[in-house]
Protein backbone atom coordinates (compact mmCIF):
# COMPACT_ATOMS: atom_id res chain seq x y z
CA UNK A 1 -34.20 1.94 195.79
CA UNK A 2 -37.00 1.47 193.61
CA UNK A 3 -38.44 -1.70 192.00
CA UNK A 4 -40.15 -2.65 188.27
CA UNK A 5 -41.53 0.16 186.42
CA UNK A 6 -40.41 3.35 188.73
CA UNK A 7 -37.27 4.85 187.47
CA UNK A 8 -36.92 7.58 189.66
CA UNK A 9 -38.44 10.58 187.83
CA UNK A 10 -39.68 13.81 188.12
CA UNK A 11 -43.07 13.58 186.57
CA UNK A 12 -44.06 17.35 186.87
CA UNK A 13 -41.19 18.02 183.87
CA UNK A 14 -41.86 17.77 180.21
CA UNK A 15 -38.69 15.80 179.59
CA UNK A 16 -39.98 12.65 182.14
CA UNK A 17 -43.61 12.67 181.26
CA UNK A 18 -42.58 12.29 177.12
CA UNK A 19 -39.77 9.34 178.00
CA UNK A 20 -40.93 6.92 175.66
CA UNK A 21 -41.85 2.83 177.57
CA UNK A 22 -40.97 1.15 175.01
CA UNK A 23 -38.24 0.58 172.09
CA UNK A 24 -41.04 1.47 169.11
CA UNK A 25 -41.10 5.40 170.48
CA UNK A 26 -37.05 5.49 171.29
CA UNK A 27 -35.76 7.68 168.51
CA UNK A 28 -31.93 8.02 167.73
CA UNK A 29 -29.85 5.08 168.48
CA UNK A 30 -30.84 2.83 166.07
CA UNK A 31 -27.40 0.84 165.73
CA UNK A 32 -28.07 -0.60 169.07
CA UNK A 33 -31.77 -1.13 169.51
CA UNK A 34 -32.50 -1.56 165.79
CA UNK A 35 -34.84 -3.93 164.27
CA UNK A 36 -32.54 -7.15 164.79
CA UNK A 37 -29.50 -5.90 166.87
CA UNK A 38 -28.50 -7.74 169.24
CA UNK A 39 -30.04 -5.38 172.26
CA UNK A 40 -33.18 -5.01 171.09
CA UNK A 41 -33.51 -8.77 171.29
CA UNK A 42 -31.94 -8.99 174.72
CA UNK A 43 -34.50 -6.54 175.68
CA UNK A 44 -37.12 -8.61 173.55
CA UNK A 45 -36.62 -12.02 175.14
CA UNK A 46 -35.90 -10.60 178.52
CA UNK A 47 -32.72 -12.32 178.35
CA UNK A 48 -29.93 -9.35 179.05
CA UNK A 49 -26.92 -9.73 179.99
CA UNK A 50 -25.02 -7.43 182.64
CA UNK A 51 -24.47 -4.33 180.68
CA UNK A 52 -22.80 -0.52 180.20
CA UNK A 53 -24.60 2.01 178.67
CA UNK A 54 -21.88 5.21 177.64
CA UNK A 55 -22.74 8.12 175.95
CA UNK A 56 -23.08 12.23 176.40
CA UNK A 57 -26.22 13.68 178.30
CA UNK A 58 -29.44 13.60 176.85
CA UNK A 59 -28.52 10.42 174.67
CA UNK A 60 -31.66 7.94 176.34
CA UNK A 61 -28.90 5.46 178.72
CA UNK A 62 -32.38 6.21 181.56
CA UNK A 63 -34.78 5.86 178.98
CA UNK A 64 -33.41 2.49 177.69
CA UNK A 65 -33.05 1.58 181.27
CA UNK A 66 -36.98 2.83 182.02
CA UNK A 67 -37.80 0.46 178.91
CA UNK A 68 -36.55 -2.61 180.22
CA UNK A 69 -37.74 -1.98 183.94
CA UNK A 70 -41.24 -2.06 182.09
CA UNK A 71 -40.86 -5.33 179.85
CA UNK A 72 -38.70 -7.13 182.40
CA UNK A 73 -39.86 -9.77 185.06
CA UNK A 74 -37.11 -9.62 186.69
CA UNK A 75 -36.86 -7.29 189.97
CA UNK A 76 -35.90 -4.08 188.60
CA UNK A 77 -33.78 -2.06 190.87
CA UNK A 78 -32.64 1.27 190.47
CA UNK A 79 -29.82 3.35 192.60
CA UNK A 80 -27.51 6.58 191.64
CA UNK A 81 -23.92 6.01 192.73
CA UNK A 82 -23.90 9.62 193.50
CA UNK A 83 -25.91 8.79 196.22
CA UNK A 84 -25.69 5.40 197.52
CA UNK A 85 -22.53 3.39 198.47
CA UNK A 86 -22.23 -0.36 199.62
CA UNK A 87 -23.94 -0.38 201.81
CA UNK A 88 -26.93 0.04 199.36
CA UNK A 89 -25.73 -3.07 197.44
CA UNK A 90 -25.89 -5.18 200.59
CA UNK A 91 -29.40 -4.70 200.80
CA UNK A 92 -29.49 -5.48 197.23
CA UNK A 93 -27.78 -8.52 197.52
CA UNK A 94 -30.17 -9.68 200.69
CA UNK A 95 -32.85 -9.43 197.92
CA UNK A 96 -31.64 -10.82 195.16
CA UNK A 97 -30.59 -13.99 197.14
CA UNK A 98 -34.43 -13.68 198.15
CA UNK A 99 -34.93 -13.30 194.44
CA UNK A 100 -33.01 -16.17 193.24
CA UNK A 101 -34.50 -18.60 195.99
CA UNK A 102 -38.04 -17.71 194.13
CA UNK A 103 -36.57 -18.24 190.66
CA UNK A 104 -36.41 -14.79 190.03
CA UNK A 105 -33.78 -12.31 188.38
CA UNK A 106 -32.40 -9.26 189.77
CA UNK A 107 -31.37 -6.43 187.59
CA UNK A 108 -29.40 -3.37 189.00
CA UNK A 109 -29.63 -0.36 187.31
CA UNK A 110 -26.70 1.86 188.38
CA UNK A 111 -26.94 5.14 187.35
CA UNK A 112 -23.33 7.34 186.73
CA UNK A 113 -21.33 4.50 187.84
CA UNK A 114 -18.41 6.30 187.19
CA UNK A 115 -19.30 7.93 190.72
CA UNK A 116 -18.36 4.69 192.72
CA UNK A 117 -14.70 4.41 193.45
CA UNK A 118 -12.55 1.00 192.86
CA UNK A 119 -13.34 -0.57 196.48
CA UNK A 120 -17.35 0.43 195.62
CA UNK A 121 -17.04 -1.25 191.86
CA UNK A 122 -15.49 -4.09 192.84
CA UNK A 123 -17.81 -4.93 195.59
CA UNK A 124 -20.26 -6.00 192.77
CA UNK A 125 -17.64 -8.29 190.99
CA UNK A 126 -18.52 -11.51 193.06
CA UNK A 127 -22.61 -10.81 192.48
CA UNK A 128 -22.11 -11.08 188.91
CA UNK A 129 -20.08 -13.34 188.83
CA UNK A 130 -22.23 -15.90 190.57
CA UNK A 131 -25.02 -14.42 188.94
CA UNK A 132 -27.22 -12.84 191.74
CA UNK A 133 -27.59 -9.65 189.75
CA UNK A 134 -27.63 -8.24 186.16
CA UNK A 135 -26.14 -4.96 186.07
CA UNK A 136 -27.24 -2.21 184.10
CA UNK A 137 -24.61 1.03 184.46
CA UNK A 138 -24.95 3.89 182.39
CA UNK A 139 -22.73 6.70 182.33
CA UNK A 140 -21.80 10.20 180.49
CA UNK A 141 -17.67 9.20 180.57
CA UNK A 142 -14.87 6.65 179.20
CA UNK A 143 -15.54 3.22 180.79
CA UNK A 144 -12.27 2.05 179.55
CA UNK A 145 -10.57 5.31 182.24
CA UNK A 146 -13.68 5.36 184.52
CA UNK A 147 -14.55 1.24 185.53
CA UNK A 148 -12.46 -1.25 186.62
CA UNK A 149 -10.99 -3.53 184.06
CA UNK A 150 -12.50 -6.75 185.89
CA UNK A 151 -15.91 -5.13 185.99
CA UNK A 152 -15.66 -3.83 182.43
CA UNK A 153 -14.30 -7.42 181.44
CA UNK A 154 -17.85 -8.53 182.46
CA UNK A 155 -20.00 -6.17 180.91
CA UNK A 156 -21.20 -5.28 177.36
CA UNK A 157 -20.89 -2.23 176.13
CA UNK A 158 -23.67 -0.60 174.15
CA UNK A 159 -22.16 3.30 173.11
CA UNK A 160 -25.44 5.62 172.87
CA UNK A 161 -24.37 9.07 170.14
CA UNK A 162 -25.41 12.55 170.40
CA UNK A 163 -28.76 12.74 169.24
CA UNK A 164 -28.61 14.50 165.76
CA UNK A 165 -30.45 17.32 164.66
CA UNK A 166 -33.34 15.21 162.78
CA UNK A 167 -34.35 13.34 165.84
CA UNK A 168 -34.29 16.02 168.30
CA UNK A 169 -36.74 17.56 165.36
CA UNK A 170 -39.15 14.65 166.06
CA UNK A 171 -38.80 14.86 169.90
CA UNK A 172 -39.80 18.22 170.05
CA UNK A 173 -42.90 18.01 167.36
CA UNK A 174 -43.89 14.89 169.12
CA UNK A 175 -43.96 16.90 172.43
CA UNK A 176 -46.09 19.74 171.10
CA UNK A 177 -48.63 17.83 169.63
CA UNK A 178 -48.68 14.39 172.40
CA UNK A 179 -51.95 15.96 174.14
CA UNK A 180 -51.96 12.93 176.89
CA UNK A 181 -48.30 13.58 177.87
CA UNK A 182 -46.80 16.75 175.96
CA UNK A 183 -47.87 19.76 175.06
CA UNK A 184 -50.73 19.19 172.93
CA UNK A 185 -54.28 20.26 175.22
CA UNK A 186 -51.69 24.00 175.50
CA UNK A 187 -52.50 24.82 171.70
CA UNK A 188 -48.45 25.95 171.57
CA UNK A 189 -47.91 27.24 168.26
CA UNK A 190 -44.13 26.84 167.14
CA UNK A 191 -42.95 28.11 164.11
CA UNK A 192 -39.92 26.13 161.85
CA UNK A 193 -37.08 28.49 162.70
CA UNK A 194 -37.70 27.97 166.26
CA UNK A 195 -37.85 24.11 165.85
CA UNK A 196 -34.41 24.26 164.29
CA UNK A 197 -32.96 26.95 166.38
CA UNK A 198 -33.96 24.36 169.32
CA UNK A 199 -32.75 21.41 168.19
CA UNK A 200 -29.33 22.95 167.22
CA UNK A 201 -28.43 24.83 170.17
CA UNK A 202 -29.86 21.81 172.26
CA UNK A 203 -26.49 20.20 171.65
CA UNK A 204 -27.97 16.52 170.96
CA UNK A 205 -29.51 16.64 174.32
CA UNK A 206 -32.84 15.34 174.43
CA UNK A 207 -33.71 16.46 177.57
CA UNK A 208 -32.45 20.15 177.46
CA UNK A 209 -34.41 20.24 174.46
CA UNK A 210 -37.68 19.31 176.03
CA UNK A 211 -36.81 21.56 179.41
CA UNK A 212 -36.20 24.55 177.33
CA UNK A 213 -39.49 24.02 175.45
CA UNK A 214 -41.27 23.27 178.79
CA UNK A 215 -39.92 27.01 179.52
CA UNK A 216 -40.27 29.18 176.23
CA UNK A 217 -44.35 27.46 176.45
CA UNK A 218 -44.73 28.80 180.04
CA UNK A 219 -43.41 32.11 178.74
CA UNK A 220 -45.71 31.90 175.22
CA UNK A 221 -47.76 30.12 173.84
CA UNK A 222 -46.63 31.36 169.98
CA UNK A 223 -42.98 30.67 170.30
CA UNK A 224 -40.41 32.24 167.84
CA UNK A 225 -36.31 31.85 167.43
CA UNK A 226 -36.44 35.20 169.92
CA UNK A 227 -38.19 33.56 172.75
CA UNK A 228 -36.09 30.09 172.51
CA UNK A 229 -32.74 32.14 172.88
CA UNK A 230 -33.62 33.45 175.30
CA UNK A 231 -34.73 30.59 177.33
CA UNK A 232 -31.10 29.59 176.49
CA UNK A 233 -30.01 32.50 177.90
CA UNK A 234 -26.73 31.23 176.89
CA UNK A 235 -25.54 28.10 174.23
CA UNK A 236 -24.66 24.82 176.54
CA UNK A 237 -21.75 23.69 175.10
CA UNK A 238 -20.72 20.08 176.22
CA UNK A 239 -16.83 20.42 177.08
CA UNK A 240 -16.07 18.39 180.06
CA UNK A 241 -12.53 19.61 181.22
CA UNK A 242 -12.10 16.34 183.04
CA UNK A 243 -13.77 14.20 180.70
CA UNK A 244 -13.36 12.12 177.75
CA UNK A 245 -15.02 15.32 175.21
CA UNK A 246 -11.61 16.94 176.80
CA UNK A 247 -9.14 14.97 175.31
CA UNK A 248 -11.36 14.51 172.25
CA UNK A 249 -11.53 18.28 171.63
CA UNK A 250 -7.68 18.73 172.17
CA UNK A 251 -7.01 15.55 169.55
CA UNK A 252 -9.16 18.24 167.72
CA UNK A 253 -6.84 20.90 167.68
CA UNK A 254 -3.36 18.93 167.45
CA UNK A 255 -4.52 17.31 164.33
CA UNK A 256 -5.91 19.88 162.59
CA UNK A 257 -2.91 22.47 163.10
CA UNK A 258 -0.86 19.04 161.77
CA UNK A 259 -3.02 19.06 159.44
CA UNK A 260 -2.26 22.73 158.33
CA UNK A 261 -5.95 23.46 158.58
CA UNK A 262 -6.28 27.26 159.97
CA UNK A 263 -9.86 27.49 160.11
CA UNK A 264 -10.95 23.83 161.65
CA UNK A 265 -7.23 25.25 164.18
CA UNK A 266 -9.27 28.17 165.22
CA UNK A 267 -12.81 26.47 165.89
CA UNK A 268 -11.59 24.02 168.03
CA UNK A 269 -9.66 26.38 170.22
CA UNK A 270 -12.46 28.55 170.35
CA UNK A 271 -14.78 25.45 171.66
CA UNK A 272 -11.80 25.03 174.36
CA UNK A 273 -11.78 28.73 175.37
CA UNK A 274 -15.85 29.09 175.72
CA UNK A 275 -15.63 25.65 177.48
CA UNK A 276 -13.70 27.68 180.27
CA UNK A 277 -10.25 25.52 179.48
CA UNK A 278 -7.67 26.94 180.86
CA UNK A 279 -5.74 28.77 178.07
CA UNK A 280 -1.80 27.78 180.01
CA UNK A 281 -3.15 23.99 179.35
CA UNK A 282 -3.37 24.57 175.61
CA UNK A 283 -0.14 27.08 175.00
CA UNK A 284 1.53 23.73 176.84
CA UNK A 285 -0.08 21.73 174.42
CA UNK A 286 1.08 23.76 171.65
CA UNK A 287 4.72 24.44 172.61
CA UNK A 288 4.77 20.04 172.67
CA UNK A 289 3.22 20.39 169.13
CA UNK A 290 6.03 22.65 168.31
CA UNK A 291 8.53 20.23 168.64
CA UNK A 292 6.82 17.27 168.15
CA UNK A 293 5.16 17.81 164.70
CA UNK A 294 7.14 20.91 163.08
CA UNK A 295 10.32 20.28 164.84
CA UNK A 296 13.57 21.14 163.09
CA UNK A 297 11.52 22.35 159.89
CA UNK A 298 11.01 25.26 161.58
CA UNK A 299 13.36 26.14 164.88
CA UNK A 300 11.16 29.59 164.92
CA UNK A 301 8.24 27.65 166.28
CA UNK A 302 9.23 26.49 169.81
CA UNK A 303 10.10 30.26 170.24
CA UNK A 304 6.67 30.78 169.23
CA UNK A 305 5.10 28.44 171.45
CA UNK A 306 6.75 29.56 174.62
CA UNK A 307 6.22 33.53 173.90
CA UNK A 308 2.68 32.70 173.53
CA UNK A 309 2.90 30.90 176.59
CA UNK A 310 4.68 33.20 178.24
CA UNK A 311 2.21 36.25 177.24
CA UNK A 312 -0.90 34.20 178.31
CA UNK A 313 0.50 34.09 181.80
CA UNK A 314 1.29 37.62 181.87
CA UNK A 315 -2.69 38.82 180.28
CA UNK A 316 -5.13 35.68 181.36
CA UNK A 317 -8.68 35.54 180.19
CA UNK A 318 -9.77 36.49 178.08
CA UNK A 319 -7.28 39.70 176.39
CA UNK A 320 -4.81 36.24 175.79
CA UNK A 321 -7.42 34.61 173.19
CA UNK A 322 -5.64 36.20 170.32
CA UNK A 323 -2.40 35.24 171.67
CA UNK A 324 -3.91 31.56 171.52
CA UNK A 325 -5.40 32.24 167.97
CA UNK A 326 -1.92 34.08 166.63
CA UNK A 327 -0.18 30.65 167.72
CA UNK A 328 -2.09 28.32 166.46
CA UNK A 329 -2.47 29.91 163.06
CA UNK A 330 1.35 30.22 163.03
CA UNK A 331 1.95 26.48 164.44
CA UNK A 332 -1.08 25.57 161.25
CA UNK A 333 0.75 27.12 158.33
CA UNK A 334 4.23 25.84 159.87
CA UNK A 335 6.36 23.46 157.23
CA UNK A 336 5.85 19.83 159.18
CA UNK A 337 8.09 17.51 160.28
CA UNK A 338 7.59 14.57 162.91
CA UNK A 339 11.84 13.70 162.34
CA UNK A 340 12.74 14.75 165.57
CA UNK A 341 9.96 13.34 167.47
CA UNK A 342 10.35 9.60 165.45
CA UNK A 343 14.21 9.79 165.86
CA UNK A 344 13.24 10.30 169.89
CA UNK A 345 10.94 7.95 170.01
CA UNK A 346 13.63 4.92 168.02
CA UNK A 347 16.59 6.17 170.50
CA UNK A 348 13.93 5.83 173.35
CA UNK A 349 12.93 2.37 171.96
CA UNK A 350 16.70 1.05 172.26
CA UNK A 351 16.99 2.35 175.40
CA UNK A 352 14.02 -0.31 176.40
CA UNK A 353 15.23 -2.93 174.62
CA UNK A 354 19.51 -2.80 175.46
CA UNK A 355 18.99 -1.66 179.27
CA UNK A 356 21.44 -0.07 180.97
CA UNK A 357 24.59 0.01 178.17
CA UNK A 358 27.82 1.19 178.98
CA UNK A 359 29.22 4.14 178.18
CA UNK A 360 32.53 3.86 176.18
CA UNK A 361 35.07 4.49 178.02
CA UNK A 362 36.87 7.26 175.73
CA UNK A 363 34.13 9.89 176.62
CA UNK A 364 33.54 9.12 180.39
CA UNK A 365 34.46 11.56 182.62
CA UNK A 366 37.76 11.25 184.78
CA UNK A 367 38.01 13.74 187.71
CA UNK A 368 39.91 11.40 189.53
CA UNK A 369 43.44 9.53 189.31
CA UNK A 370 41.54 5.78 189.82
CA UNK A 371 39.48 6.98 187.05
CA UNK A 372 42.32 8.21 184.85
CA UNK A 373 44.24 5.01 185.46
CA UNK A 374 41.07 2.97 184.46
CA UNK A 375 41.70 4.26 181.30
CA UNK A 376 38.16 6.74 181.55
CA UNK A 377 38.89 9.15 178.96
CA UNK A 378 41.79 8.23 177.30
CA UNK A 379 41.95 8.76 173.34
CA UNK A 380 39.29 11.26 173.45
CA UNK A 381 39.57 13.80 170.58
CA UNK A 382 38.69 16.89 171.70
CA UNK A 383 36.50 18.07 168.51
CA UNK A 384 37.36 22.33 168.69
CA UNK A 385 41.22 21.06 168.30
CA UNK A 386 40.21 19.51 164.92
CA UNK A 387 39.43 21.46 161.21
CA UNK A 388 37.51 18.29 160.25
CA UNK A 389 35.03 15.89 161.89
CA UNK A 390 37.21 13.61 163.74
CA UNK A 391 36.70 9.45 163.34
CA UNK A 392 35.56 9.13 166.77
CA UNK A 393 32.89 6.56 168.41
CA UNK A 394 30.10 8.10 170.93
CA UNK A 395 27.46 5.71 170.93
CA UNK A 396 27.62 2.18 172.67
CA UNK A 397 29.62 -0.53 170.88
CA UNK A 398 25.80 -2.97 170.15
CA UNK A 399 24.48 0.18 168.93
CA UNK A 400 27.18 1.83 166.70
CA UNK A 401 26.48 2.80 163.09
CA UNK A 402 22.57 4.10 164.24
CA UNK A 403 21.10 6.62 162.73
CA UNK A 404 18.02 7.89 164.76
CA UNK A 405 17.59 11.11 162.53
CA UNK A 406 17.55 10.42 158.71
């Protein structure tokens, strides 16, 4: 645990010694800590309530935390909840009690809270609720999947973006030339192209972008595009496969082949692929798109879908790419149509709201005598015996004269 003014850092890297103290020097997330929003003045007046900072790696949720541990008087208290349980939080509470006899606050700064499980999270309910501690959690996935609904029910949440291009521009210059905490005393000369080439393949992370820096400098000290690659060594691409960025980057996909778009189609499953996704998870995905948005408009496509499944099974990674790509260009340029799926989805509906209805007693099935003689079957017209569509009931009598496919 650590008190006021000592996130725990690593002050020998780059990344911790240019984390800016306060909000003047925080660059990117200026719809939350703007001049007038309503964080920056919670942070202002020292007045915060408990809090959830979400967003992707890199996006300042520790930095925002390390600027309020130094403008707060209230006992600033840091844990990870990858390392520390409840038993942590009970000797938290035993000074925040101590805290609140003095008239002082305790903040708790809870670092990937997504970590603790529902017994660990809900151990801090009562503490905020009587108001022994603020919380501060910050963490990299979906609050509304990843905390409990009573502890997100007491929380604001303050969403922090992927740092953009421009800013991690700034954070890099201001690292090279900062000569009390950068780079600045090194004379590291950096040309444009490697500025950009860093702050692109950085992926909005503001610390990867300083760490890589930190290298290429102990490597050069005239750094080009060449030397920043390969510090790299390889692009990071953010694709959490059991993360929110998951289901975000398969939304991707579905809409754009609904959306007939080949080439936006093709991107996102090549993110998936060089995120390591596995490639039976998407050729399911697809054969559901199949029906779901081409449906009847095309009866090839469900054929499609499952040979494509079918053939990833039989190659794997990575020879079944193009049997990924070759589907999803097909699915793309399909004719659409969500008929089937709403038709579904309205039969599905009446099932909720008419329970359990019966089923006329002309087409139930009568294998036995009691049956027969409870009239089960009787005055069914057998439709092969017939050169014309017989006038014959088959739905339930409350629902007769649907039509679930127009």
């Amino acid at each position: 645990m650590h008190n006021n003014m000592a996130i725990k850092t690593n002050n020998n890297l780059l990344a911790d010694k240019m984390r800016p103290d306060k909000l003047e020097e925080f660059l990117g997330q200026e719809e939350i800590v703007g001049e007038g929003k309503l964080l920056r003045q919670a942070i202002e007046s020292d007045n915060l309530p408990s809090i959830i900072f979400w967003g992707p790696p890199g996006s300042g949720k520790t930095t925002l935390a390390y600027i309020i541990a130094q403008k707060t008087k209230s006992d600033f208290i840091q844990i990870s909840a990858v390392t520390s349980g409840v038993k942590d939080l009970r000797a938290i509470i035993t000074r925040a009690e101590e805290n609140k006899r003095l008239g002082r606050k305790t903040i708790l700064f809870l670092d990937e809270i997504h970590r603790w499980n529902k017994a660990q999270q809900d151990a801090l309910l009562p503490h905020i609720e009587q108001g022994m501690i603020i919380l501060i959690g910050a963490t990299t996935e979906n609050p509304s999947f990843e905390v409990r609904g009573a502890l997100l029910s007491r929380c604001r949440v303050f969403v922090l973006k992927q740092l953009d291009v421009g800013h991690l521009k700034k954070i890099i210059k201001r690292a090279i030339s900062d000569k009390d905490k950068g780079l600045g005393k090194q004379k590291i000369k950096i040309n444009n192209g490697a500025i950009n080439v860093l702050a692109r393949m950085s992926n909005g992370d503001g610390r990867v972008a300083l760490n890589i820096l930190e290298y290429a400098g102990a490597q050069s000290r005239d750094i080009n595009e060449k030397i920043i690659k390969e510090a790299f060594q390889k692009s990071h691409l953010l694709y959490d496969k059991n993360g929110e960025e998951h289901y975000n980057i398969i939304s991707a996909l579905h809409k754009s082949m609904r959306g007939s778009d080949v080439n936006a189609a093709l991107y996102w499953l090549a993110r998936m692929l060089a995120g390591g996704e596995d490639p039976l998870y998407i050729a399911r995905r697809i054969i559901r798109f199949a029906s779901e948005d081409i449906g009847l408009a095309n009866s090839r496509a469900l054929e499609q879908a499952v040979a494509a499944f079918n053939a990833c099974s039989f190659l794997g990674m990575p020879e079944c790419n193009v049997i990924l790509a070759q589907v999803v260009v097909y699915m793309a340029k399909c004719k659409k149509s969500n008929g089937l799926y709403c038709a579904y989805n309205q039969a599905a509906a009446d099932v909720a709201e008419y329970g359990n209805l019966p089923v006329p007693l002309h087409i139930r099935n009568a294998p036995t005598k009691l049956m027969k003689d409870l009239n089960y079957g009787k005055d069914y017209k057998y439709s092969p015996d017939y050169n014309y569509k017989e006038k014959q009931e088959y739905l339930p009598k409350e629902l007769q004269g649907r039509k679930y496919l127009k």
